[in-house]
Structure formats: structure tokens, C-alpha cells
PDB file of N, CA and C in Angstrom:
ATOM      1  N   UNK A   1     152.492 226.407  38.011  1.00  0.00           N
ATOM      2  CA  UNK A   1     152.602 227.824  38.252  1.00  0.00           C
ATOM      3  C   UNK A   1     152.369 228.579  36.944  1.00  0.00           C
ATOM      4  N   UNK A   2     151.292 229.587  36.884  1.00  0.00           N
ATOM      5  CA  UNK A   2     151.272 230.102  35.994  1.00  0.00           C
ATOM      6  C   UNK A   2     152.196 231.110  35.492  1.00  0.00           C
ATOM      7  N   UNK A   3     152.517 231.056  33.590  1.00  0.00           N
ATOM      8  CA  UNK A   3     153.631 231.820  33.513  1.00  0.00           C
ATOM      9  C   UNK A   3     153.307 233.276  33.415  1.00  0.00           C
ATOM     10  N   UNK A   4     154.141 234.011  33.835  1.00  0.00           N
ATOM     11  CA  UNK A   4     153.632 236.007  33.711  1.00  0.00           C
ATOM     12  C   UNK A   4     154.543 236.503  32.846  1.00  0.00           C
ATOM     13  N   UNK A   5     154.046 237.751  32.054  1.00  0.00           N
ATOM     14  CA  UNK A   5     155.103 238.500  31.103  1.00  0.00           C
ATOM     15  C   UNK A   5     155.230 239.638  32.324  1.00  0.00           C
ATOM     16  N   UNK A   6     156.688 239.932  32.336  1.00  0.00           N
ATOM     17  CA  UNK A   6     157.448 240.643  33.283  1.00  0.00           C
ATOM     18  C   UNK A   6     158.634 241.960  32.511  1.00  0.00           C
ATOM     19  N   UNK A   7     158.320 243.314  32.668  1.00  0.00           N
ATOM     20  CA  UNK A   7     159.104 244.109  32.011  1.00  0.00           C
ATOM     21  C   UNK A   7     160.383 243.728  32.754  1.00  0.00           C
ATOM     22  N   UNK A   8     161.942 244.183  32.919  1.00  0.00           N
ATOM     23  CA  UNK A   8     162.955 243.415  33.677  1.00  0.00           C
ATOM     24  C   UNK A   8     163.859 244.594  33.221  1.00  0.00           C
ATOM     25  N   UNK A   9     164.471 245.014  34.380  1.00  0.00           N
ATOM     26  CA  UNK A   9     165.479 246.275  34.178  1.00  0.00           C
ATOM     27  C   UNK A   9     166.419 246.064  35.005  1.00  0.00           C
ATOM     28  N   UNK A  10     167.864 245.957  34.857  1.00  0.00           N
ATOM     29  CA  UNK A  10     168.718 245.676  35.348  1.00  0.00           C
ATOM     30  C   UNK A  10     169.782 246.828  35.633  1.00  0.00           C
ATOM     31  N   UNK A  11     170.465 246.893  36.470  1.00  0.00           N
ATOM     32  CA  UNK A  11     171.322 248.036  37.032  1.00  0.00           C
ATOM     33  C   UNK A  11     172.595 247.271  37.201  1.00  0.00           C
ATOM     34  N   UNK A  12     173.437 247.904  36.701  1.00  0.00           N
ATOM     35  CA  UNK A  12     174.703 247.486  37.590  1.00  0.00           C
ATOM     36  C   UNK A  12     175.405 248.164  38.708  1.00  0.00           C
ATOM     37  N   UNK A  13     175.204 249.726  38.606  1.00  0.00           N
ATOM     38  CA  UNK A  13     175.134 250.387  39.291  1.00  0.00           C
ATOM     39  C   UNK A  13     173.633 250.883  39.889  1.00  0.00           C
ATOM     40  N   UNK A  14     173.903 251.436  40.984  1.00  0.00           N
ATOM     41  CA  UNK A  14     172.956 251.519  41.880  1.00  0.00           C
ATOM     42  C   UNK A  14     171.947 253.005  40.856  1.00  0.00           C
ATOM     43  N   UNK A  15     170.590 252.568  40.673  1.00  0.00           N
ATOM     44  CA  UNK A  15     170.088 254.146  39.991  1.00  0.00           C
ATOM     45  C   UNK A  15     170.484 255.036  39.984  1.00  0.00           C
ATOM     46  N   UNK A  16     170.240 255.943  41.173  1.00  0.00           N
ATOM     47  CA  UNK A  16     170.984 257.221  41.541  1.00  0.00           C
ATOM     48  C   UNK A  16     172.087 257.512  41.051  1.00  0.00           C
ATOM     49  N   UNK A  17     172.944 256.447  40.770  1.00  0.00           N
ATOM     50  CA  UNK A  17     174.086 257.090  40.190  1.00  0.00           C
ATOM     51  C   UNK A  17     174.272 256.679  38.759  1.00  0.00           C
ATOM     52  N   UNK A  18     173.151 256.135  38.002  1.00  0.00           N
ATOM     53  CA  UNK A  18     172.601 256.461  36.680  1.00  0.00           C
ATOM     54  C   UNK A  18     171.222 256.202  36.341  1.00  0.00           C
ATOM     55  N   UNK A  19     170.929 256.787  35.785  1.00  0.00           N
ATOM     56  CA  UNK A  19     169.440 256.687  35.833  1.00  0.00           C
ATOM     57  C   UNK A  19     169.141 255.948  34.586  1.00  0.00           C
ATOM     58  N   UNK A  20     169.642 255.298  33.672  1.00  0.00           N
ATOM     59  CA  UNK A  20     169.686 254.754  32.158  1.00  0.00           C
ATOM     60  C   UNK A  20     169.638 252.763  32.932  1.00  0.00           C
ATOM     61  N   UNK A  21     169.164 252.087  32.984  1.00  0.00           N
ATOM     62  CA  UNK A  21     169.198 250.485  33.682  1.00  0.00           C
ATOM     63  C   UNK A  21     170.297 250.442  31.994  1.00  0.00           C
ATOM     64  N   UNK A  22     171.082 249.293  32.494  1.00  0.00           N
ATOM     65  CA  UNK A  22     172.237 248.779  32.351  1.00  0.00           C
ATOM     66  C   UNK A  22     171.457 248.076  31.142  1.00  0.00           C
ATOM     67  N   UNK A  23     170.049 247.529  31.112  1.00  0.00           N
ATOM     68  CA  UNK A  23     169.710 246.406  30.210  1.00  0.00           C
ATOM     69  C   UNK A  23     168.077 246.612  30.269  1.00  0.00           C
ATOM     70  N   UNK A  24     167.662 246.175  29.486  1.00  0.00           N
ATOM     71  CA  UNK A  24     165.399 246.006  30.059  1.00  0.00           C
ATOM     72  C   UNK A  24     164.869 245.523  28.948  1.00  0.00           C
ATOM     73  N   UNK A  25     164.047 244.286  29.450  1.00  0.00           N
ATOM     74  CA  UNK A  25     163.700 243.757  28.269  1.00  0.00           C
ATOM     75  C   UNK A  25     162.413 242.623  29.249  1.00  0.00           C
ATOM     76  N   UNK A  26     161.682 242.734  28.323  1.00  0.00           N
ATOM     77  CA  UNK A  26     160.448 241.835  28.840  1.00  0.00           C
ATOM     78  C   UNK A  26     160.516 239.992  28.347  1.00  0.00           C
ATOM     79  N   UNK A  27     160.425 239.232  29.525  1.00  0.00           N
ATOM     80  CA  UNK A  27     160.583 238.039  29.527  1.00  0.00           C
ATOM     81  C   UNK A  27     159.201 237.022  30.039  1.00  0.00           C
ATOM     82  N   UNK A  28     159.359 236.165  30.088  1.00  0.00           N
ATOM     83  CA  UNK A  28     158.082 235.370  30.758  1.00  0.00           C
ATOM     84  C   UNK A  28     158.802 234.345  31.700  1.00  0.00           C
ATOM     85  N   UNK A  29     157.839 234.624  32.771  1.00  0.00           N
ATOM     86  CA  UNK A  29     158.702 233.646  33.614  1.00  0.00           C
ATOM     87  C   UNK A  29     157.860 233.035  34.846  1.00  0.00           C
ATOM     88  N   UNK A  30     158.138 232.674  35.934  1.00  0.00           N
ATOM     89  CA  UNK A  30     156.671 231.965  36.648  1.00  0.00           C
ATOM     90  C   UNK A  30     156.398 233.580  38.242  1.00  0.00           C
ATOM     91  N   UNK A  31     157.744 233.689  38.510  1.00  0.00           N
ATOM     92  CA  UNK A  31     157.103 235.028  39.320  1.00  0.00           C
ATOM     93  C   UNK A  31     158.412 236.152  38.908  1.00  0.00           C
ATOM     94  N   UNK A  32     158.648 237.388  39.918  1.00  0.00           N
ATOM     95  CA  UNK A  32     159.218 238.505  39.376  1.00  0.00           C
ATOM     96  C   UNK A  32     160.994 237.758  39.607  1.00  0.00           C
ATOM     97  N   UNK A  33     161.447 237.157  40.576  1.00  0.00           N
ATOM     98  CA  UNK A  33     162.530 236.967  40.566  1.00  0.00           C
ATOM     99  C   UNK A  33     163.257 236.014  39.705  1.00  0.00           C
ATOM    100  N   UNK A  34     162.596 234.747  38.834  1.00  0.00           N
ATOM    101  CA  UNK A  34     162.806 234.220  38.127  1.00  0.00           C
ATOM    102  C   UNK A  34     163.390 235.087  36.910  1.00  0.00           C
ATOM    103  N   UNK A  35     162.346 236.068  36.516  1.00  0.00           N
ATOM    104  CA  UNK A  35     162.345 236.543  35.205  1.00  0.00           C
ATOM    105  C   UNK A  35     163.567 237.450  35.423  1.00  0.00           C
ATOM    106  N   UNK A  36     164.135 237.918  36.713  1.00  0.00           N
ATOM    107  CA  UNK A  36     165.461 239.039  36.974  1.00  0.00           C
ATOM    108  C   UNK A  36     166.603 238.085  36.524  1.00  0.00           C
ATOM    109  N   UNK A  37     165.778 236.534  37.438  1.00  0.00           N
ATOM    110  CA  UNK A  37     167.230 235.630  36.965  1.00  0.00           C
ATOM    111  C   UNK A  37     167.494 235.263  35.901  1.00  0.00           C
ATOM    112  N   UNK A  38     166.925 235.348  34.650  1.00  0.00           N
ATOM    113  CA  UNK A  38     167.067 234.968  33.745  1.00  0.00           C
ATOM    114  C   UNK A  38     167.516 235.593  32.977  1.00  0.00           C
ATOM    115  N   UNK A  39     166.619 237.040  33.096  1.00  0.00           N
ATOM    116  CA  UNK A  39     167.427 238.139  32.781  1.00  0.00           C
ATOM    117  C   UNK A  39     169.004 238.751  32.755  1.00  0.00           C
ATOM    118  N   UNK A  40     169.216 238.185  33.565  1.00  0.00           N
ATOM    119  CA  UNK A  40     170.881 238.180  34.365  1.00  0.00           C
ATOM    120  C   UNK A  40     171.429 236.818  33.310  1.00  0.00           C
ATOM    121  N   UNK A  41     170.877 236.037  33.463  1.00  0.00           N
ATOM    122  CA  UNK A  41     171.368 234.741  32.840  1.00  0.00           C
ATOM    123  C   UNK A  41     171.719 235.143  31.365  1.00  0.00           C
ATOM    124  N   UNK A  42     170.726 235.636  30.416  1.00  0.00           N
ATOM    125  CA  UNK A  42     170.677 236.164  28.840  1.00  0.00           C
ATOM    126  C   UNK A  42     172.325 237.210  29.231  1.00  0.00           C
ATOM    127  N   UNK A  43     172.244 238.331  29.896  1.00  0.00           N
ATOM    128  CA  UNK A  43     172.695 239.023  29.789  1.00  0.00           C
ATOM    129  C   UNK A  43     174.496 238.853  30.161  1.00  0.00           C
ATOM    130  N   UNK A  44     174.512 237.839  31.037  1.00  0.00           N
ATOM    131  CA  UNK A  44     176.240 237.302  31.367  1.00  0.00           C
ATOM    132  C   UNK A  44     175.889 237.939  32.046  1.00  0.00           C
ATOM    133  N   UNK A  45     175.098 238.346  33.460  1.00  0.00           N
ATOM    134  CA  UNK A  45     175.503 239.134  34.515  1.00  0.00           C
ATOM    135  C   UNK A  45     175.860 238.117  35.978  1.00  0.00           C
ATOM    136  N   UNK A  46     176.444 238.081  36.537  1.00  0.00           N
ATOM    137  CA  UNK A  46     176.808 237.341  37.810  1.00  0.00           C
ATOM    138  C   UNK A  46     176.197 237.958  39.009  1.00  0.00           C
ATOM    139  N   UNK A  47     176.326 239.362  38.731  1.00  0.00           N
ATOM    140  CA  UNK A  47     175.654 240.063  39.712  1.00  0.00           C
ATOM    141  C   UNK A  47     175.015 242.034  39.527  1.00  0.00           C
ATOM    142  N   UNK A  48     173.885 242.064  40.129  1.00  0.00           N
ATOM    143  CA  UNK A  48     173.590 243.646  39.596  1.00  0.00           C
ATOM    144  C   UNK A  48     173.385 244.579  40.728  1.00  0.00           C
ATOM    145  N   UNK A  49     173.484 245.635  40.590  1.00  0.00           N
ATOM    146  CA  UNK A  49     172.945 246.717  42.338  1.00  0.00           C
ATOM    147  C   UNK A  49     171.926 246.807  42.224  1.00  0.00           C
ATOM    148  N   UNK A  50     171.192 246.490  41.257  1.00  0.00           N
ATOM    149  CA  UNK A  50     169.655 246.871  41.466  1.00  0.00           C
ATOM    150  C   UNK A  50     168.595 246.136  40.102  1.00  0.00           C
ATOM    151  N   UNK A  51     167.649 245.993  40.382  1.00  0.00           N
ATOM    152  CA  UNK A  51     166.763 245.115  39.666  1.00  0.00           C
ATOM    153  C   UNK A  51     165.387 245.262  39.516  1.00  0.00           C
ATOM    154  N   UNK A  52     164.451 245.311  38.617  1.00  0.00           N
ATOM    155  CA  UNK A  52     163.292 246.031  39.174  1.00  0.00           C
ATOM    156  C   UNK A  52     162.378 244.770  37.866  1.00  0.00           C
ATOM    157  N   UNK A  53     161.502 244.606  38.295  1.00  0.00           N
ATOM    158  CA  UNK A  53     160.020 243.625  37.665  1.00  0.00           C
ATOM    159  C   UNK A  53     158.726 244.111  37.316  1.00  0.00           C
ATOM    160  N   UNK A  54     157.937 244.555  36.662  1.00  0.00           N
ATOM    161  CA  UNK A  54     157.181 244.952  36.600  1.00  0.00           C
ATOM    162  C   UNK A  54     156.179 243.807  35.596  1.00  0.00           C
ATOM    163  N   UNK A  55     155.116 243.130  36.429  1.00  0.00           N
ATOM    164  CA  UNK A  55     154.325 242.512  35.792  1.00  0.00           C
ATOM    165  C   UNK A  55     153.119 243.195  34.923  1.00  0.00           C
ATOM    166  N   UNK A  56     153.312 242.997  33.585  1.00  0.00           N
ATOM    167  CA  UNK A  56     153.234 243.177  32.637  1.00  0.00           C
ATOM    168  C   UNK A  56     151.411 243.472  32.621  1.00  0.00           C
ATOM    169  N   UNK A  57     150.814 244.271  32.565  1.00  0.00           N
ATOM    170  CA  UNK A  57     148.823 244.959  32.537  1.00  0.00           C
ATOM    171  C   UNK A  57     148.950 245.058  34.287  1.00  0.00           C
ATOM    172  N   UNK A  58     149.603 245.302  35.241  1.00  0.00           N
ATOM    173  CA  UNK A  58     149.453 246.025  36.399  1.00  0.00           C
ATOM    174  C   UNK A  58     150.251 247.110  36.644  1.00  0.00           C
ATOM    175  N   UNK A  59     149.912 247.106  37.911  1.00  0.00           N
ATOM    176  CA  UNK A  59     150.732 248.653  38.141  1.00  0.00           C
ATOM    177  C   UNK A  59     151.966 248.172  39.393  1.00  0.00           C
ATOM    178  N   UNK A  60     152.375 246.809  39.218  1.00  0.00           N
ATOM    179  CA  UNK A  60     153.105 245.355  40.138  1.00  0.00           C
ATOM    180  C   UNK A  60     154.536 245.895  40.031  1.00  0.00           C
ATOM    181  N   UNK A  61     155.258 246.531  40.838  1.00  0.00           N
ATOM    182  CA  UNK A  61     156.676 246.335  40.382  1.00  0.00           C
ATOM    183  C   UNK A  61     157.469 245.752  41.696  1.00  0.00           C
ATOM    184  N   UNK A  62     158.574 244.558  41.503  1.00  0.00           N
ATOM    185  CA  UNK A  62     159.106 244.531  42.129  1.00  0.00           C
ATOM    186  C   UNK A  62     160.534 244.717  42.156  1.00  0.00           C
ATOM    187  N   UNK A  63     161.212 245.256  43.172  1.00  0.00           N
ATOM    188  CA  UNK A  63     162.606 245.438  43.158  1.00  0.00           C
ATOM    189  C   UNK A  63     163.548 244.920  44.007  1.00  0.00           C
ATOM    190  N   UNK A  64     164.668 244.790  43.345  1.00  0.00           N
ATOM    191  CA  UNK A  64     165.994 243.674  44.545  1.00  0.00           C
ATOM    192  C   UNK A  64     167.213 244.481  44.463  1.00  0.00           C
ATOM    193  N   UNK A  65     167.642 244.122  45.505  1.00  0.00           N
ATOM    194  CA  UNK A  65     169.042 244.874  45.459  1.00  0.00           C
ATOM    195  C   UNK A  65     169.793 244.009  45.724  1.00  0.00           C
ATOM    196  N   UNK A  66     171.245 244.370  45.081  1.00  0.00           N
ATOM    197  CA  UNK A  66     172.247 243.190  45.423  1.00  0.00           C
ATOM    198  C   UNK A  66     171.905 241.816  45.092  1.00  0.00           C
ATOM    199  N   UNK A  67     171.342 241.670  43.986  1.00  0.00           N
ATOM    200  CA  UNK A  67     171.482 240.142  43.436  1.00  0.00           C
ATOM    201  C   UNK A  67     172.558 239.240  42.703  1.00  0.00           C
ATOM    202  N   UNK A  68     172.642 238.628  43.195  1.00  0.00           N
ATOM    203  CA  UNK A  68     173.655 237.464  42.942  1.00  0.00           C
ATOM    204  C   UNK A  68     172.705 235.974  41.763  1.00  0.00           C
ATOM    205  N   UNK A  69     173.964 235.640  41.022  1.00  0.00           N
ATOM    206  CA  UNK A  69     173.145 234.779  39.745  1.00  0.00           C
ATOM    207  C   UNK A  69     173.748 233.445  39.741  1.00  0.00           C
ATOM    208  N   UNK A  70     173.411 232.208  40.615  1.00  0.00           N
ATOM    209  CA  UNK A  70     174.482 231.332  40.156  1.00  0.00           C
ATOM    210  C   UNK A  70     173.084 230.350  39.866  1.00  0.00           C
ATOM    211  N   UNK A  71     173.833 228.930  39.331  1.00  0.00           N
ATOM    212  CA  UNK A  71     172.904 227.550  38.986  1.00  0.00           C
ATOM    213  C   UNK A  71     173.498 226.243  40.063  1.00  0.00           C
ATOM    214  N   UNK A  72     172.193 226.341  39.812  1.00  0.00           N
ATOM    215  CA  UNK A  72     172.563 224.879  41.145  1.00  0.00           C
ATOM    216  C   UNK A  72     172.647 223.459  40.573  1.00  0.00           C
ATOM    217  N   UNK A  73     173.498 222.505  40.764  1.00  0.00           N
ATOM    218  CA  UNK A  73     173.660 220.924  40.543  1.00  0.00           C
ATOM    219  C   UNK A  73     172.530 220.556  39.752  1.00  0.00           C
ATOM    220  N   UNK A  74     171.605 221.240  40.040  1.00  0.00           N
ATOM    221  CA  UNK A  74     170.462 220.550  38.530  1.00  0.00           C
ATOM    222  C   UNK A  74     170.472 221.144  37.230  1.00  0.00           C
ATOM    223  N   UNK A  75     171.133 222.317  37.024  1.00  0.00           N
ATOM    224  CA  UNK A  75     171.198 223.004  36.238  1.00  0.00           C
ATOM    225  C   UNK A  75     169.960 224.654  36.357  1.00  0.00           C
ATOM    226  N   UNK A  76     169.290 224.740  37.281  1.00  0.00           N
ATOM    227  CA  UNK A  76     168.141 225.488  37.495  1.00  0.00           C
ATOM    228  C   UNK A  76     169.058 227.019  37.805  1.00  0.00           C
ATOM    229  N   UNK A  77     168.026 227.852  37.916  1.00  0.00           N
ATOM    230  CA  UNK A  77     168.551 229.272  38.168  1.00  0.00           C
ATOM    231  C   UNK A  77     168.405 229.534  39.326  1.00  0.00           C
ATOM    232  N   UNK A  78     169.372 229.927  40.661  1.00  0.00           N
ATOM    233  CA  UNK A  78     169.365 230.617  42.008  1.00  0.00           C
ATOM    234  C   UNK A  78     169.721 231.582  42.196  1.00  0.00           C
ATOM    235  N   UNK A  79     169.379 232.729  42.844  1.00  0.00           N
ATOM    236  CA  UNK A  79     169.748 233.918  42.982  1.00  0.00           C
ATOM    237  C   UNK A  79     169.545 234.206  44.319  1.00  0.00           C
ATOM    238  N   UNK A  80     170.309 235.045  45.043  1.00  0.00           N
ATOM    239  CA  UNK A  80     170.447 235.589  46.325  1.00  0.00           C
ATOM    240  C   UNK A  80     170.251 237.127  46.160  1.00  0.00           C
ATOM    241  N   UNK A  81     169.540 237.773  47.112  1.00  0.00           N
ATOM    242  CA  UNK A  81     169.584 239.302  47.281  1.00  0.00           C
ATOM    243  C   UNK A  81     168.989 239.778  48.540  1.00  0.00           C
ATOM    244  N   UNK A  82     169.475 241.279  48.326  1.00  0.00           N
ATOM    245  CA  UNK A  82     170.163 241.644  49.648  1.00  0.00           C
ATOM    246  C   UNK A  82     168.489 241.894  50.033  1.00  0.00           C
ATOM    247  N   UNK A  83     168.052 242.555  49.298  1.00  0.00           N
ATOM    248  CA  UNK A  83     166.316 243.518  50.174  1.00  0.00           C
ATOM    249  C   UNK A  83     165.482 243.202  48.836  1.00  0.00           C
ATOM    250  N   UNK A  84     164.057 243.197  49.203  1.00  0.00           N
ATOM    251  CA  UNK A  84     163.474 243.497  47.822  1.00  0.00           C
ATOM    252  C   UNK A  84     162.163 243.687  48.430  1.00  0.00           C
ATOM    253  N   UNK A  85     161.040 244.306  47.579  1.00  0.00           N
ATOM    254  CA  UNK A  85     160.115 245.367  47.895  1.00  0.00           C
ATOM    255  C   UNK A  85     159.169 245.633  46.716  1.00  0.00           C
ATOM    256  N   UNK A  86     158.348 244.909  46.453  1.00  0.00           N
ATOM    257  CA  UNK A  86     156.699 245.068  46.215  1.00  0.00           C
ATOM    258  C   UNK A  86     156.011 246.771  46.135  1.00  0.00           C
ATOM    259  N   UNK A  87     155.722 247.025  44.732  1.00  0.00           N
ATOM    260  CA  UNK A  87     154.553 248.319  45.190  1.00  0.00           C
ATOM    261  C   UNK A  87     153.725 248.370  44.187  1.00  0.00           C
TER     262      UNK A  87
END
């Protein structure tokens, strides 16, 4: 899988009720949810209201809500979320 550079903005609260992301920082990773999880991972987050990806020379963003950050028995990164949405 090829790897992508991914801008990565994290919310803990939901936007609307701040408009400043909690964290953002560009990572490389193999698609947009990896690079949120990892993101989360650097950052000690367990969980965020909102999450947004933007692959890095497009106009690609993707966003999740309600993500959850845990590791599974192999040591790898899993994440659960509630909706997420491509534009």
C-alpha cells in the first residue's frame, strides 16, 4: 500500500463549538484513517468528536466523527467511528 502525506486535525470537541482543532499536524500513513489513528496515538487521545484528513497536493478531505483509539493483540492501531465522509 502506498504511503500518503496526510494534513490531520483533531477535535475534541465537536467544531462548532470551537473552531481552533484541539491538535494538526501532517503525518504519513497508508490511507486517511490510519494517519487520524496515529495521530490520536502521538497525541494520548483515546477518543475525539471530530477528525478531519486531508491528503496532502489534493483537494481530498476526509472526516470522522466519534472516533475511538485502541490496539489490538498484535500491537497494530484500531479505531472505531461513528460517520465519516469524503469531499
Amino acid at each position: 500500500m502506498p504511503i500518503n502525506t496526510y494534513n490531520v486535525a483533531l477535535w475534541r470537541q465537536l467544531p462548532r463549538e470551537t473552531q481552533l482543532p484541539y491538535w494538526a499536524d501532517n503525518v504519513q500513513a497508508s490511507d486517511p484513517l490510519q494517519a487520524v489513528l496515529f495521530t490520536m496515538s502521538t497525541c494520548q487521545l483515546e477518543k475525539v468528536a471530530h477528525a478531519a484528513a486531508h491528503l496532502v497536493g489534493t483537494s481530498e478531505i476526509t472526516r470522522y466523527q466519534d472516533v475511538e483509539l485502541y490496539i489490538d493483540d498484535e500491537g497494530n492501531l484500531k479505531g472505531g467511528y461513528l460517520d465519516d465522509e469524503t469531499v
